[in-house]
Structures are given as structure tokens and as C-alpha cells.
Protein backbone atom coordinates (compact mmCIF):
# COMPACT_ATOMS: atom_id res chain seq x y z
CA UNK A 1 -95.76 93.42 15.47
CA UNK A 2 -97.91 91.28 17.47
CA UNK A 3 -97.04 88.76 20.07
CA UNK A 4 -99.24 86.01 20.47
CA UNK A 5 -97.46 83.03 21.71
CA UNK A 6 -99.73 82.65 25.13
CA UNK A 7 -99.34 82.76 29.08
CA UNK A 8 -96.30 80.90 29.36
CA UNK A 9 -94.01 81.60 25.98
CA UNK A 10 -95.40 85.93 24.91
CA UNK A 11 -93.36 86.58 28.05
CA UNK A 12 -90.25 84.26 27.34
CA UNK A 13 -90.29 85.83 24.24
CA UNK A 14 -90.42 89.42 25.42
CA UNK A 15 -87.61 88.38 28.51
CA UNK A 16 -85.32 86.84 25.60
CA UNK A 17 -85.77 89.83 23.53
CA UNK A 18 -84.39 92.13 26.43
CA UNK A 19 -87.71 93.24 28.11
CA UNK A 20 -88.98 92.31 31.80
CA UNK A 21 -87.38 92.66 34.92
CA UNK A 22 -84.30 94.28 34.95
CA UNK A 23 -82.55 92.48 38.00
CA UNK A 24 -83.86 88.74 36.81
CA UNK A 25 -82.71 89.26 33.20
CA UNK A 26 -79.01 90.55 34.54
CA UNK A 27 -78.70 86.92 36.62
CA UNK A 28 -79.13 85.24 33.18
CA UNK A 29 -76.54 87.66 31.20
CA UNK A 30 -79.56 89.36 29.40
CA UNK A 31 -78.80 92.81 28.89
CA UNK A 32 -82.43 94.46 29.74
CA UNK A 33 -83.51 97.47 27.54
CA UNK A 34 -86.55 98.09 28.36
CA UNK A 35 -87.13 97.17 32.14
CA UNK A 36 -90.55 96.06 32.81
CA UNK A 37 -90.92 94.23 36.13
CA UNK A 38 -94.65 92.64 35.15
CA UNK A 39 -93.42 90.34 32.88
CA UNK A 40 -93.80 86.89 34.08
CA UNK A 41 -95.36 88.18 37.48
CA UNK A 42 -99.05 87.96 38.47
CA UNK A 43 -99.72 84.54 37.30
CA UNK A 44 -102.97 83.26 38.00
CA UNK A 45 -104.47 79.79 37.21
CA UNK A 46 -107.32 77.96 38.42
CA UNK A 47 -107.37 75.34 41.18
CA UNK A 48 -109.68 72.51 40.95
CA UNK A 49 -110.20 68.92 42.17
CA UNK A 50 -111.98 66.14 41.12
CA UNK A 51 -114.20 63.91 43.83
CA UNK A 52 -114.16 60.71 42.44
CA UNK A 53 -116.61 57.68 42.62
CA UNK A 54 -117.48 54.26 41.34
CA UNK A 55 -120.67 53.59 39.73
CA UNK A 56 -122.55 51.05 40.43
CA UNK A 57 -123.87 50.71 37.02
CA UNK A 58 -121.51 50.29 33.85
CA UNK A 59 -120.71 53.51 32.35
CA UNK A 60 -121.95 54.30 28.69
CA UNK A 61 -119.10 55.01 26.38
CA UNK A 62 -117.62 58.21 26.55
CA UNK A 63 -119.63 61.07 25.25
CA UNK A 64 -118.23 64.36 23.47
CA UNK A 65 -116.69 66.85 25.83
CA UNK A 66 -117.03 64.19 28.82
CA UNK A 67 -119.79 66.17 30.67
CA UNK A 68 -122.88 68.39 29.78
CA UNK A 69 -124.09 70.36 33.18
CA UNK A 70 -122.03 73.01 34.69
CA UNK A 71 -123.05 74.29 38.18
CA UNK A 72 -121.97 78.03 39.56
CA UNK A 73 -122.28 78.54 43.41
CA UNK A 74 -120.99 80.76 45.92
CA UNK A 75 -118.72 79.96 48.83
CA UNK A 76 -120.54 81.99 51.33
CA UNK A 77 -124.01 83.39 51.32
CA UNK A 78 -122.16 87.44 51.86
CA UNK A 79 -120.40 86.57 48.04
CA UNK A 80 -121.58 89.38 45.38
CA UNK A 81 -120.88 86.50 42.67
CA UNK A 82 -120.28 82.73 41.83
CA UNK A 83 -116.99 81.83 42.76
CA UNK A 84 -117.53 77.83 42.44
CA UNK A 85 -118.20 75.90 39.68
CA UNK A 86 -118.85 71.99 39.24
CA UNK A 87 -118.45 69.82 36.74
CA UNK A 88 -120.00 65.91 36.76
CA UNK A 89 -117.44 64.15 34.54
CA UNK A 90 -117.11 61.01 32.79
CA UNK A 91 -113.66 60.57 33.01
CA UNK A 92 -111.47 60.12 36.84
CA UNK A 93 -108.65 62.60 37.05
CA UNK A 94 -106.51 62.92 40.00
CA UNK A 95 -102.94 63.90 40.79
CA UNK A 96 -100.44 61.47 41.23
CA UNK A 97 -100.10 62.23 44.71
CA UNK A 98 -103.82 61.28 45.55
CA UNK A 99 -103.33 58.13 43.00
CA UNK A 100 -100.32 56.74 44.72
CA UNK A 101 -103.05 56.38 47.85
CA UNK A 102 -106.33 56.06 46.18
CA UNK A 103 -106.06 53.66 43.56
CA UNK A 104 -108.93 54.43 40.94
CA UNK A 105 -110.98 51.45 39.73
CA UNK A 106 -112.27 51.03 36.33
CA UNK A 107 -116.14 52.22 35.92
CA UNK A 108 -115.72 55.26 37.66
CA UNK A 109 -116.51 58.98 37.35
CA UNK A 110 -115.78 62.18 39.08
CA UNK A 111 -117.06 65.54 39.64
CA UNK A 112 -114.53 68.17 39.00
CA UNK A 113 -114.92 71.32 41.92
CA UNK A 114 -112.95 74.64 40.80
CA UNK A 115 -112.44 77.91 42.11
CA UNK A 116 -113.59 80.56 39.29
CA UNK A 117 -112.99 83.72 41.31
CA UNK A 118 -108.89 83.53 42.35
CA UNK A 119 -107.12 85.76 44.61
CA UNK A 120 -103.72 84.05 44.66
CA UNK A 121 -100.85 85.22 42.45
CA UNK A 122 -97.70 83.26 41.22
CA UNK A 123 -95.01 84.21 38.66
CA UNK A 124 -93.15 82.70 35.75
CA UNK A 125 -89.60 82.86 35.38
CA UNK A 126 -86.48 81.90 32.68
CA UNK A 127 -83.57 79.24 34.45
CA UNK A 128 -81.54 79.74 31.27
CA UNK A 129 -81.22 81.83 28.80
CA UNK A 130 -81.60 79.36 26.08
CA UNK A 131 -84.74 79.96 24.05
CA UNK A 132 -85.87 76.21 24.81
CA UNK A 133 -84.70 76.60 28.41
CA UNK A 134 -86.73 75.32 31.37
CA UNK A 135 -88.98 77.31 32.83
CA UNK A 136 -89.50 78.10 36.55
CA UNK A 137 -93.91 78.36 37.03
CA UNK A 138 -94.91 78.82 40.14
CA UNK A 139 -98.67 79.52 40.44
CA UNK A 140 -99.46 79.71 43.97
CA UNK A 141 -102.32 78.09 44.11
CA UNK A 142 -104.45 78.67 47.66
CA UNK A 143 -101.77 80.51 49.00
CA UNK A 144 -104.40 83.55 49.43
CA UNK A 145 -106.29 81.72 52.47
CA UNK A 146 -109.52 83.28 50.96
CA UNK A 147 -108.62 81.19 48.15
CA UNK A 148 -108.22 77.88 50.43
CA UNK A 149 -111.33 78.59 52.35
CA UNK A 150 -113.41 78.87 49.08
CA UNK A 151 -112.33 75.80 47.55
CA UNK A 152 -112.82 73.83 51.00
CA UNK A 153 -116.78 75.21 50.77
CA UNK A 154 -116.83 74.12 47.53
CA UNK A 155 -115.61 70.85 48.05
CA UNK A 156 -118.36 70.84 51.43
CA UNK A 157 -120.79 71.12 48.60
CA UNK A 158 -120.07 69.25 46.37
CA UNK A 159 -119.96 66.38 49.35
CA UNK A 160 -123.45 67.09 50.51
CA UNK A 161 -124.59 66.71 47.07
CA UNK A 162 -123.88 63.36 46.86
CA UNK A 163 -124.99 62.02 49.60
CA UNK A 164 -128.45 62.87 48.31
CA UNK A 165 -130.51 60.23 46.95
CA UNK A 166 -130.26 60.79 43.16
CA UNK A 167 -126.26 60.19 43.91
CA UNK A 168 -126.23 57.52 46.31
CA UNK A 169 -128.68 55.51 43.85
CA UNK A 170 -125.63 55.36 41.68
CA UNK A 171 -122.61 55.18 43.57
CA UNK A 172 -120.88 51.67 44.61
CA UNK A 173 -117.87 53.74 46.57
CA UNK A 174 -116.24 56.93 47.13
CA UNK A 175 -112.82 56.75 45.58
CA UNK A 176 -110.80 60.05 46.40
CA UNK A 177 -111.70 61.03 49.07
CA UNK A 178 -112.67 57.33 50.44
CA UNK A 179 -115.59 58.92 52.65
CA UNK A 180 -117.34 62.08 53.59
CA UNK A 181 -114.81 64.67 55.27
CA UNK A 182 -115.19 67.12 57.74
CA UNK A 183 -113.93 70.38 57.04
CA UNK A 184 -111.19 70.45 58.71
CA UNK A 185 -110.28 67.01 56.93
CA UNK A 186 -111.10 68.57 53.45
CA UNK A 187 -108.71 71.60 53.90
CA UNK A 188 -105.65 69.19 54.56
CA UNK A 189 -106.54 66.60 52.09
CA UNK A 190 -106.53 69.60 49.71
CA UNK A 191 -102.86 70.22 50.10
CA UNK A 192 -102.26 66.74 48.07
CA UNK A 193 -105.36 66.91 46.19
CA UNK A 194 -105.11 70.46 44.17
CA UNK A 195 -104.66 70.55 40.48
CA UNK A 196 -104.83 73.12 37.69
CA UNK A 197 -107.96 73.21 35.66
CA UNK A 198 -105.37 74.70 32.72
CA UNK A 199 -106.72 78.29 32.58
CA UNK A 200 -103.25 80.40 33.03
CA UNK A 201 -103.26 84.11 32.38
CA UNK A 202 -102.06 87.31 33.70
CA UNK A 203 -98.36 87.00 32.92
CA UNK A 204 -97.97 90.34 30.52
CA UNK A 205 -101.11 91.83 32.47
CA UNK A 206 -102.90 95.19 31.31
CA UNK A 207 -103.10 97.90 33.36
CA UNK A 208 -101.08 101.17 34.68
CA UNK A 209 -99.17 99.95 37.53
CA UNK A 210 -95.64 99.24 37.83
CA UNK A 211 -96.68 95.71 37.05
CA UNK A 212 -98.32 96.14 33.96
CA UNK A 213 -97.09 95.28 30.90
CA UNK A 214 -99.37 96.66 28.22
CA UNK A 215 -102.38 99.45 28.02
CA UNK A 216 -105.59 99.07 27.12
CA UNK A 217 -104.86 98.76 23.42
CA UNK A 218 -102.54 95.94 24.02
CA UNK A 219 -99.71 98.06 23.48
CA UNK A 220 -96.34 97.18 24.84
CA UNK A 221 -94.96 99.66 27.40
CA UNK A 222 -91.91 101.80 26.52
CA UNK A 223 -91.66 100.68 23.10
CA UNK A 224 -93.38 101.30 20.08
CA UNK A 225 -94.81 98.68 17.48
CA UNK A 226 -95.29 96.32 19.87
CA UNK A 227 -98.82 94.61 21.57
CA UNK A 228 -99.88 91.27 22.76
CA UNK A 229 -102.83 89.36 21.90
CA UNK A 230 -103.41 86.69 23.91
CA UNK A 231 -104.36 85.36 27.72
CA UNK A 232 -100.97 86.80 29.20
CA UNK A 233 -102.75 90.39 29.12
CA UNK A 234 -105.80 89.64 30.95
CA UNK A 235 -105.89 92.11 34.25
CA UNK A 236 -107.73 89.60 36.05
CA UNK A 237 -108.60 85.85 35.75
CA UNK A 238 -112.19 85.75 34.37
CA UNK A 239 -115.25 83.83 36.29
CA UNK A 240 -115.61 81.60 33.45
CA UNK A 241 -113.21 79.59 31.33
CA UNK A 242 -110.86 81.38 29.50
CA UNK A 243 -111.45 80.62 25.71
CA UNK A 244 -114.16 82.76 25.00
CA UNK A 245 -112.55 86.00 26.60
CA UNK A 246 -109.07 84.87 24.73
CA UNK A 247 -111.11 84.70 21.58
CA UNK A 248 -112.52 88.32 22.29
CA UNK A 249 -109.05 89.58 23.04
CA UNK A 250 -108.51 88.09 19.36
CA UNK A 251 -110.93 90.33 17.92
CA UNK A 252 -110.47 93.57 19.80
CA UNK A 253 -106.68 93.50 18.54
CA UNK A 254 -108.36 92.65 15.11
CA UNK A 255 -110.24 96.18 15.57
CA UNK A 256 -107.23 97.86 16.87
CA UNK A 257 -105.94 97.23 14.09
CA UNK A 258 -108.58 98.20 11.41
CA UNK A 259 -109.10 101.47 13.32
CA UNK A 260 -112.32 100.60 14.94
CA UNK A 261 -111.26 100.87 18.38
């Protein structure tokens, strides 16, 4: 059998079907069989936020996938890797937070700044046992202060940026934030301004550990017949959005399967 029912519901699944952690599923009268404490642990997403602006030319109509240039950047010159990435986009998104304060006008446009490369860890848990229960997600974001001090740079950039010429030509305003911050100023506004760029994984991770939930041929531990294809198994969140590596997890099960791998 294979499980493929994503970061959030593969693990509800394998909870309601008496496998996780052995303590959590007793508080919800779930007898657990096969106690495996990874389950619903080591969530990681992506945080991101969008600097937003008002142009002071009217916007063309809105264009395929809303932007077309994708920059990676380090936070610090020591980094091995990218662990920034942003995103000039034709649509303003904020959280409701930053909206209540910031109202956004119409004929504006953002620039989305996310953190690729994530230290922080979260967890996903049942409040019921009801298969259509609520769930209890709590990612974490920036709670690693690696993570905070990352996304602050990146934000630091993507300021500077547009406060070069080719930007300034088309900006009327700054939005959210209303001005330039100092960094100090950026780390705080942060706290409001966060948001998920939607790239969950980790939740039924691979590995060896007492954390892990399946090997390296997606294989469920302590019971046979059973893998997971899907984001939950990812060991670590990828530097790159997460559909193409899903996709790949796809077709290595697909070879698993045929006897190829």
C-alpha cells in the first residue's frame, strides 16, 4: 500500500490508523500499535514576506504565473549556498496583521523575500480523534534565530534594491513597510509580517533516527507493506520549491516498485 495524501493528512492517516507517537495517540483514546514518535514532528515550511509598493505607472493586466525572474542570494558572504530567494510579483500579498495597518492601494505590486535554506522545526498534531478533526500545525517559523537573522538580511536586500534607480523610477510609495527600515526595525516588523510561502514537508521524514518515519525506500517503519510517497518524507526542506523534488519522490516510488531501485 502506498500513502500519498501529503504533509498535513499521510500522517493523520497513519496517527488514525494506530501509528505515531505513543503518548499523543493514548490522550486521544487511540490505541498505538506501532509507536513511532516522528510522525507529525519535524515540520518545516518556508517563511517569506512580501515588500509591497505602488507603481507609479498603471499595471498591465496580470500575466501567467504573476512573475518571471527569480533571484537566489546569500545572507552572509561565509554562506556555502543560497539561502534567499526573491520574487518581483504582480500581485500584493500580506497578512492580515500587516493589512489591518497598511492598507494596500490598488495599482500595486510586491516583491516576495523567502528563506530557502530553514533551520526551524515545528510539528503537526490530531485535537480529536475524528478523521475530519482539527488539526493543531505549528510550524515554528524563525524560531531558530539563524533563521530570523537570515530573513532580516534578506529583507536588508531586498530594501537596498529598491532604492536603486531602475526601482525608484517606478515606485509612487512604499506600502508595507511604509519606508526604508533599519535592521533592527526589520527584525521586529517581521514578527507581524511573516507568512508561509506553502512549501510544508518533513512530517513522516526519512531517515534512521528515532524520528524517522520511513527508510530510504519509503518504507514504513515496523510494519510491512507500507511506504509513503509524497513531501511528508523529505529529510530536509529543499533550497528550491518543492514540486519538482515531490514529483521525483513520485517516480523513485514508481521504480521501487518496478524493481529498478
Amino acid at each position: 500500500m502506498i500513502l500519498s495524501a501529503g504533509t498535513f493528512e499521510s500522517p493523520r492517516i497513519l496517527m488514525l490508523s494506530d501509528i505515531g507517537d505513543k503518548d499523543e495517540l493514548n490522550q486521544l483514546g487511540i490505541e498505538s500499535k506501532i509507536d513511532l514518535p516522528g510522525v507529525g514532528k519535524n515540520l518545516q515550511d518556508r517563511p517569506m514576506h512580501q515588500l509591497t509598493f505602488k507603481a507609479k505607472q498603471p499595471l498591465r493586466d496580470i500575466f501567467n504565473n504573476l512573475g518571471g525572474t527569480i533571484i537566489y542570494w546569500k545572507s552572509k558572504e561565509a554562506a556555502t549556498k543560497s539561502d534567499l530567494m526573491l520574487i518581483p510579483i504582480e500581485v500584493p500579498v500580506q497578512t492580515p496583521k500587516i493589512q489591518s495597518t497598511h492598507p494596500i492601494p490598488e495599482n500595486s505590486f510586491g516583491i516576495f523575500v523567502g528563506l530557502v535554506s530553514v533551520r526551524s522545526k515545528g510539528y503537526l498534531k490530531m485535537k480529536t480523534s475524528r478523521h475530519d478533526g482539527p488539526l493543531l500545525i505549528q510550524p515554528n517559523m524563525l524560531t531558530d534565530p539563524e533563521d530570523l537573522e537570515a530573513l532580516t538580511s534578506g529583507l536588508e536586500l531586498c530594501m537596498n534594491l529598491v532604492d536603486q534607480p531602475v526601482f525608484t523610477a517606478q515606485i509612487e510609495k512604499w506600502v508595507a513597510p511604509l519606508a526604508h527600515l533599519e535592521r533592527a526595525g526589520i527584525t521586529e516588523y517581521l514578527k507581524n509580517a511573516c507568512m508561509s510561502y506553502f512549501h510544508p514537508v518533513r512530517t513522516c521524514a526519512m531517515g534512521n533516527g528515532s524520528n524517522a518515519v520511513v527508510d530510504n525506500k519509503l518504507k514504513v517503519h515496523g510494519i510491512q507493506g507500507l511506504r509513503i510517497a509524497d513531501a511528508s518524507v523529505m529529510p530536509k526542506i529543499p533550497t528550491a520549491n518543492t514540486n519538482a523534488p515531490t514529483l521525483m519522490i513520485g517516480e523513485f516510488m514508481a521504480e521501487v516498485l518496478l524493481g529498478k531501485r
